[in-house]
Protein backbone atom coordinates (compact mmCIF):
# COMPACT_ATOMS: atom_id res chain seq x y z
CA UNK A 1 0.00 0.00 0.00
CA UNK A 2 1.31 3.32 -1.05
CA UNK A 3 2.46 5.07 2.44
CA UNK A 4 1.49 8.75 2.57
CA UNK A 5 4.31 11.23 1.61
CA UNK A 6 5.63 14.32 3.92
CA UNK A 7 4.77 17.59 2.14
CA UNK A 8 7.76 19.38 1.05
CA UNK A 9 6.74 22.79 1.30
CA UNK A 10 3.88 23.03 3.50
CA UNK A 11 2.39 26.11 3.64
CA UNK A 12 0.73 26.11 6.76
CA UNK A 13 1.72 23.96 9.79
CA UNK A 14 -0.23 23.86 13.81
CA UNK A 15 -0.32 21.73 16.29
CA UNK A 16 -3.47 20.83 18.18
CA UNK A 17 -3.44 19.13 21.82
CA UNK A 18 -6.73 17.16 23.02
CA UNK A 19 -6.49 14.61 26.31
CA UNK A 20 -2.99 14.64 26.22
CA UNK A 21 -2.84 13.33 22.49
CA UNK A 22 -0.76 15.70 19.80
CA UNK A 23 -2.20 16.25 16.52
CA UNK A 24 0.31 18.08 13.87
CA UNK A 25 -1.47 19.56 10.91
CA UNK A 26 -0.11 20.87 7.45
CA UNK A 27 -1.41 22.14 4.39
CA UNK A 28 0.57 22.47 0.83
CA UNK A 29 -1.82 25.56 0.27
CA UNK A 30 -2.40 28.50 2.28
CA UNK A 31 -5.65 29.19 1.29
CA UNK A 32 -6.86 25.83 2.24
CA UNK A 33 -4.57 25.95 5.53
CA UNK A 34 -6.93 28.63 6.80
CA UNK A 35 -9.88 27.13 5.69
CA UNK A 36 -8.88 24.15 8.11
CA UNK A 37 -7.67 26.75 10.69
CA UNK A 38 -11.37 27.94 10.83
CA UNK A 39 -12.67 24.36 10.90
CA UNK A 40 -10.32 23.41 13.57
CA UNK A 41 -11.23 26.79 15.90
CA UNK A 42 -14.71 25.66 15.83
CA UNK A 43 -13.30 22.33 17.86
CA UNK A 44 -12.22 21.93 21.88
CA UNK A 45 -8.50 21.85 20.45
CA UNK A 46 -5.47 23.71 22.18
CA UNK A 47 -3.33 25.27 19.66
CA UNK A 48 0.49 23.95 20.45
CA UNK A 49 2.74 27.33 19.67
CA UNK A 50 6.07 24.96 20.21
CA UNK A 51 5.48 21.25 21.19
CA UNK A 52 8.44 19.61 23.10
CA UNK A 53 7.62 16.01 22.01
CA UNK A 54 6.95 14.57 18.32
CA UNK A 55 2.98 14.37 17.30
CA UNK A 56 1.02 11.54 17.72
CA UNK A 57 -0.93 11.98 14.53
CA UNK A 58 -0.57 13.54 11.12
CA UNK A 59 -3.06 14.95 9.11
CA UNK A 60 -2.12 16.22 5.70
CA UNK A 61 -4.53 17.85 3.79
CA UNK A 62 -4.04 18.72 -0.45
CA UNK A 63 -6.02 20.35 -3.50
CA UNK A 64 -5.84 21.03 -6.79
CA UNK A 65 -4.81 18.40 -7.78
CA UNK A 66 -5.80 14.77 -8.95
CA UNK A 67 -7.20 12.27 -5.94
CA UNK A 68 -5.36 9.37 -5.68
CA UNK A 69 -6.32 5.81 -6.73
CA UNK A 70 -7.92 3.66 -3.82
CA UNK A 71 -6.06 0.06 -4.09
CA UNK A 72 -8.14 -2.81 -6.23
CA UNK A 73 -9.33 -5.65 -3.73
CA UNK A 74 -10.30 -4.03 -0.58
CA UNK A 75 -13.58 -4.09 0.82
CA UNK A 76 -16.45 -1.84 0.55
CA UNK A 77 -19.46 -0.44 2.40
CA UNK A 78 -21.44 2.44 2.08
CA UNK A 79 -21.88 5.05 5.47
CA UNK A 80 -23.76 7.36 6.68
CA UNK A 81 -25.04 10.51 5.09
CA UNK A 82 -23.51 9.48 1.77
CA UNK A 83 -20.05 8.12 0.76
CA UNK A 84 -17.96 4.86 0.51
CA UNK A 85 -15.74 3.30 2.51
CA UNK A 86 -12.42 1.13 1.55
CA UNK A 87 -10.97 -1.19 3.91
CA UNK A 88 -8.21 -4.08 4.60
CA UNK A 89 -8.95 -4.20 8.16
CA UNK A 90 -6.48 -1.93 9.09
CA UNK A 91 -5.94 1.11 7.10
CA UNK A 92 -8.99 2.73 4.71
CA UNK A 93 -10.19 5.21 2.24
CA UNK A 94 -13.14 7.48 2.45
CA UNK A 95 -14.70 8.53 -1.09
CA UNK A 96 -17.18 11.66 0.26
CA UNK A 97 -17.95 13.06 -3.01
CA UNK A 98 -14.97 15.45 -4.61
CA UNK A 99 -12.86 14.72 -1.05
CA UNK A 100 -11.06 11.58 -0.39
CA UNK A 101 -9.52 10.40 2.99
CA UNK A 102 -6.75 8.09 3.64
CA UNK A 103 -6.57 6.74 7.24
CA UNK A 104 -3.23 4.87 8.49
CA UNK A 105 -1.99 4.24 12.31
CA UNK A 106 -0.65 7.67 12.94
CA UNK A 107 -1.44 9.55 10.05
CA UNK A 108 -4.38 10.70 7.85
CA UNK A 109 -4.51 12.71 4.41
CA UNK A 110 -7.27 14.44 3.24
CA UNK A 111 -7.72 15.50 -0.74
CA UNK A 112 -10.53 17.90 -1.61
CA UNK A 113 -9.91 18.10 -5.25
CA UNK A 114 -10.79 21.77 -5.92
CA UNK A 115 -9.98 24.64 -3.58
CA UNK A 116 -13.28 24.40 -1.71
CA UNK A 117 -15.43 27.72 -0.29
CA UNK A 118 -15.31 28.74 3.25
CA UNK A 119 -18.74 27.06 4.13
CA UNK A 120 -18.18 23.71 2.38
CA UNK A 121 -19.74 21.21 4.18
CA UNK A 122 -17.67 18.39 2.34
CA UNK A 123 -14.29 19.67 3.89
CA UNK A 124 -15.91 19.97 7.13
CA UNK A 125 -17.01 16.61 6.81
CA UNK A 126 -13.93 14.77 5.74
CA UNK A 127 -12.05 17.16 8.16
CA UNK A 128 -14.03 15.07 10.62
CA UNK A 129 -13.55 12.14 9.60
CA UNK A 130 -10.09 12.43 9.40
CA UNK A 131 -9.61 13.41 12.73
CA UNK A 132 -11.75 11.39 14.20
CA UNK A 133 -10.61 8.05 12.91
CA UNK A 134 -7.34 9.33 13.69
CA UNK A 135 -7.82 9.98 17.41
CA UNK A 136 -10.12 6.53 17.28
CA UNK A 137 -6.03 4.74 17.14
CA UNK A 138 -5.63 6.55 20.56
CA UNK A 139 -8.30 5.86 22.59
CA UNK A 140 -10.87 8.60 22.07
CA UNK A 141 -13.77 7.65 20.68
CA UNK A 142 -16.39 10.26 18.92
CA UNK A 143 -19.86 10.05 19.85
CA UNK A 144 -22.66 11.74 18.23
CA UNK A 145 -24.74 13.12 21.34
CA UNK A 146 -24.99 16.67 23.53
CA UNK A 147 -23.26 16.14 27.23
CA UNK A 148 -24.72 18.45 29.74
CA UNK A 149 -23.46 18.05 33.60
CA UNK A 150 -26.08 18.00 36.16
CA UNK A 151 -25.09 20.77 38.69
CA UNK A 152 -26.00 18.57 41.73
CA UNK A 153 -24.47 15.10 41.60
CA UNK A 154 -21.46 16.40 39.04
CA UNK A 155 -22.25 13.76 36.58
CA UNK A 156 -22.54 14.15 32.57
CA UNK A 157 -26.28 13.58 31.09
CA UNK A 158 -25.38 12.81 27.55
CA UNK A 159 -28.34 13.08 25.11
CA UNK A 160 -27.85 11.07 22.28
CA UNK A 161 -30.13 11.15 18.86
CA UNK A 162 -29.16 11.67 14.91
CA UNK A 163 -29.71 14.82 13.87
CA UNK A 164 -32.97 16.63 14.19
CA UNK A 165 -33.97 14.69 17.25
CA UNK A 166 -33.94 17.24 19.80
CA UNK A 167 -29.95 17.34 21.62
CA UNK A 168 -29.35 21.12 20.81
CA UNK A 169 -33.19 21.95 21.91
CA UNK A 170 -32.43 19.89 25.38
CA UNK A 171 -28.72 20.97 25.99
CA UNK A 172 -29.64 24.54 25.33
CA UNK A 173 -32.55 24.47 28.13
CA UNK A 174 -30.75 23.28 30.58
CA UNK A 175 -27.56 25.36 29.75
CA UNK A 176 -30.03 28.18 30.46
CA UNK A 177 -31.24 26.75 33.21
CA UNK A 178 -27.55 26.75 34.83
CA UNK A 179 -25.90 23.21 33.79
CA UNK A 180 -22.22 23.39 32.66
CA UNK A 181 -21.98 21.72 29.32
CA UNK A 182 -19.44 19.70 27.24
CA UNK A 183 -20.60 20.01 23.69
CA UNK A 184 -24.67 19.87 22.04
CA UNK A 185 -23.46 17.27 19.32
CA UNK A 186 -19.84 15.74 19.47
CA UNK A 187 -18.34 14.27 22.31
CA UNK A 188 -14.78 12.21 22.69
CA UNK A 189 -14.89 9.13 25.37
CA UNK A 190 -11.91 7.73 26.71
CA UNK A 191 -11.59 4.64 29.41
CA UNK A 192 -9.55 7.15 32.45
CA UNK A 193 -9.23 5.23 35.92
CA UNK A 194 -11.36 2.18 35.28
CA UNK A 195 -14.21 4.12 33.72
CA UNK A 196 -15.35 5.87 30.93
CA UNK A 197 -14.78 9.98 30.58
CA UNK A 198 -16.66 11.91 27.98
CA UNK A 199 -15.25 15.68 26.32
CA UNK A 200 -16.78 17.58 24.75
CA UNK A 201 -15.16 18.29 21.00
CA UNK A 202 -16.84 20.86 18.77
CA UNK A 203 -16.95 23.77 20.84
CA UNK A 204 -20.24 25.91 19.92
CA UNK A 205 -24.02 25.45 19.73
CA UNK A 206 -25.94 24.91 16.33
CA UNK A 207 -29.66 25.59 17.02
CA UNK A 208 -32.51 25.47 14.69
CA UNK A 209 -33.57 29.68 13.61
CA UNK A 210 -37.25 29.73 14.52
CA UNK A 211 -37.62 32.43 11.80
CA UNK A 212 -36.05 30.07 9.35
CA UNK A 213 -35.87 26.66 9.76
CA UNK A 214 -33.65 25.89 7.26
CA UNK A 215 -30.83 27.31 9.14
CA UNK A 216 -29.04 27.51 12.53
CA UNK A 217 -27.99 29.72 14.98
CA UNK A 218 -24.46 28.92 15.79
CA UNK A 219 -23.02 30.53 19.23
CA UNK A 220 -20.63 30.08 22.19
CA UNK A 221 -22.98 29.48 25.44
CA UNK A 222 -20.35 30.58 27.72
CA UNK A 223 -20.17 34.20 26.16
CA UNK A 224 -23.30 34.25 25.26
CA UNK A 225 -25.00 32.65 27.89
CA UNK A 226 -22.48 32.62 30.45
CA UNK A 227 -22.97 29.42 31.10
CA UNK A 228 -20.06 26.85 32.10
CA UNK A 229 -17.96 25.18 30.12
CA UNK A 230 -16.29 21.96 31.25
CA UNK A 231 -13.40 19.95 30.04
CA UNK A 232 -15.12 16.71 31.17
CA UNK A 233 -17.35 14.59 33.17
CA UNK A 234 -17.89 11.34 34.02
CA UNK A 235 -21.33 9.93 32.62
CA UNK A 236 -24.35 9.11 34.89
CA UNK A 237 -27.26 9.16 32.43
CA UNK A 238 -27.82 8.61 28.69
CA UNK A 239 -30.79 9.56 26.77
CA UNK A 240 -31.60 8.40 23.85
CA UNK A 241 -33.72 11.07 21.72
CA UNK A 242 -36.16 10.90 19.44
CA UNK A 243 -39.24 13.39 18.62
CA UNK A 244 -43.03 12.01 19.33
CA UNK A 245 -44.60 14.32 17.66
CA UNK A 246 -47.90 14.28 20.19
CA UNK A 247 -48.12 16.43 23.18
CA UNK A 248 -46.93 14.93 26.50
CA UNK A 249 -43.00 13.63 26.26
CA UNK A 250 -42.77 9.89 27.77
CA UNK A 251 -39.12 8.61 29.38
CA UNK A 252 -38.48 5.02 29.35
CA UNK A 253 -35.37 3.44 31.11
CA UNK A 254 -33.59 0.63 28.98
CA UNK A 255 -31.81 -2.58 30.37
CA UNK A 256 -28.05 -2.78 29.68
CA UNK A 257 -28.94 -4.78 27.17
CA UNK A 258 -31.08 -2.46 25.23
CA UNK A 259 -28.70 0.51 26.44
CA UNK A 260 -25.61 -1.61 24.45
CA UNK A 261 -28.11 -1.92 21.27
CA UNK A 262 -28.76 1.89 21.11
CA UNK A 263 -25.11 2.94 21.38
CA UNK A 264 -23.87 0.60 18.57
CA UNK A 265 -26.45 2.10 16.21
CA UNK A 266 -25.17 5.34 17.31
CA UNK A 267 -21.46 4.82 17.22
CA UNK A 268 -21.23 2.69 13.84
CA UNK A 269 -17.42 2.74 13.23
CA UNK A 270 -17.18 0.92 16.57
CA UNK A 271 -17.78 -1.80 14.30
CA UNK A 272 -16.72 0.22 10.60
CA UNK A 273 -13.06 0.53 12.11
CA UNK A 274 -12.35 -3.06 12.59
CA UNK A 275 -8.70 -2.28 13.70
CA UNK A 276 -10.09 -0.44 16.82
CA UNK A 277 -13.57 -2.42 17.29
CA UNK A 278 -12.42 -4.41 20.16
CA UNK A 279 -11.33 -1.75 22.52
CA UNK A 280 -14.14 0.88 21.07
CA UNK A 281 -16.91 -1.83 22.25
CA UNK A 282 -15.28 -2.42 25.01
CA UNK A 283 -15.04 1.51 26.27
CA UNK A 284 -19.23 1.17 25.02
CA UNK A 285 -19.78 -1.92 27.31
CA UNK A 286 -18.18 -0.08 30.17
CA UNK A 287 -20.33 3.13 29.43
CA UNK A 288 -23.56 1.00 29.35
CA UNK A 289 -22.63 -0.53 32.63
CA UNK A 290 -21.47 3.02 34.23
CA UNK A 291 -24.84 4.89 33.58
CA UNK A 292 -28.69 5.06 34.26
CA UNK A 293 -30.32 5.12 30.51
CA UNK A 294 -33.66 6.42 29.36
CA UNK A 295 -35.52 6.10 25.90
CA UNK A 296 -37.12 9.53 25.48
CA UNK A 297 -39.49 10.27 23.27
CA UNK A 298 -40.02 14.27 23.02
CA UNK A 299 -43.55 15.89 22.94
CA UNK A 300 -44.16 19.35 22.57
CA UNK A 301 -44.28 19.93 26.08
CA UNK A 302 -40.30 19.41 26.23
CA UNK A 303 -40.43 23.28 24.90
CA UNK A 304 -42.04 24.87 27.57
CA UNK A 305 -39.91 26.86 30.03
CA UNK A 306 -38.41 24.71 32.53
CA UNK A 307 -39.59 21.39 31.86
CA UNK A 308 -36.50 19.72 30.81
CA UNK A 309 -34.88 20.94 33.92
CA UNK A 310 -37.76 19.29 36.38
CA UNK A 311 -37.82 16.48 33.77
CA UNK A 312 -34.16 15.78 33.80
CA UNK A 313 -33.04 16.91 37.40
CA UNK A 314 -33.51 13.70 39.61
CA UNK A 315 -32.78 11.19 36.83
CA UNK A 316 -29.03 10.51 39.10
């Protein structure tokens, strides 16, 4: 398998810090180097002026220029939200579109063809990707849920639900309603001490604009709210969300055994990422053991002032 090649010239060159892991990042082209700059901002990252140890993990990223040719004879599944995936068990290609992402222990690469626009959301997404199966070979593990830290018993309430289901809605109550907060949709777990310890990774709100639905409202809650932001927390509670549509909301709490079901369907590369599926479902297993979990099925009620807080408050 070809091995990924160290830019010559890179134009632009960071370092990122997360949980004690060091990401180094470099671009061939300045204009997309602050294009991933901005993507990277809108992550819990610390920016590394001078590092005093070598990086953990690469990630190159290149445009402009042909993608290169995924080796004949691996295997291939589709993913979520469009896409292919490439595999020998061990390293693998993402086709997303114009973008293309090699993953290797280590390292990543990430081609988007073209010189994409500020707001494309297929560099954001294979920006993702990239870093997330990259951090994956060091024990964090992304989750797609909102983690919200009850103020009383100091344990993390992680609402988890595709999008559309209600996390930003719920995390931005109860941020209002006082609750420090991790993220309201991306959160790194990580086995620390015997149990499992959730982070929150992108770094702002997205909520739905009532005046038009089409679009969010993306903000910091600490400035704008001044609410609380927490490196991490140690999960309690899960919820698993999902929108009724009728009037009353209804909470159901799950076995381990349904708990384990929910959060494979919500983590699939637990099982994509074959190289790291054994210690990902293990960190899962632990998470379903360490926490209280609840089905719940949102009603219109859930927007009324307050009611997620009295809802929510007792569940520890």
């Amino acid at each position: 398998m070809e091995v990924i090649k160290i830019l010559d010239r890179p134009a632009c060159q960071s370092f990122y810090e997360v949980a004690g892991r060091l990401l180094f990042i470099e671009s061939i082209d300045l204009r997309l180097g602050n294009l991933i700059e901005r993507l990277f901002a809108g992550w819990q990252l610390t920016p590394v002026a001078f590092p005093a140890r070598s990086p953990d993990i690469r990630i190159q990223f290149f445009c402009d220029g042909p993608l290169p040719g995924i080796p004949h004879g691996l295997n291939r599944f589709e993913i979520a939200g469009g896409g292919h995936c490439y595999t020998d068990g061990a390293d693998y290609y993402l086709a997303l579109g114009k973008a293309l992402v090699r993953v290797q222990t280590g390292s990543a690469a990430v081609w988007a063809g073209e010189l994409p626009g500020p707001k494309d959301p297929v560099l954001a997404r294979a920006t993702s990707f990239a870093a997330c199966a990259a951090l994956r070979r060091f024990g964090l593990y992304e989750l797609h849920a909102a983690g919200m830290i009850n103020p009383d018993s100091e344990r993390g309430v992680l609402i988890i639900g595709p999008s559309g289901s209600g996390k930003s809605t719920l995390a931005l109550q109860l941020a209002k309603a006082g609750w420090p907060y991790l993220s309201d949709d991306e959160l790194l777990l990580s086995l620390v001490d015997g149990g499992v310890e959730a982070r929150g990774f992108r770094s702002f709100f997205a909520v739905k604009d009532e005046a038009s639905p089409n679009y969010k409202t993306c903000f910091e809650p600490d400035s704008a709210l001044g609410s609380e932001r927490r490196l991490s927390a140690l999960p309690g509670v899960l919820l698993f969300t999902s929108l009724s549509g009728e009037e009353v909301t209804r909470l159901d709490r799950l076995t381990q055994t349904e708990t384990m079901a929910r959060l494979l369907r919500a983590c699939p590369w637990a099982t994509y990422d074959t190289a790291i599926a054994a210690p990902n479902l293990q960190l899962l297993s632990k998470l379903a053991r360490q926490t209280s979990a609840f089905d719940l099925c949102a009603g219109t009620d859930l927007l009324r002032s307050g009611f997620a807080l009295d809802l929510l408050l007792d569940l520890d």
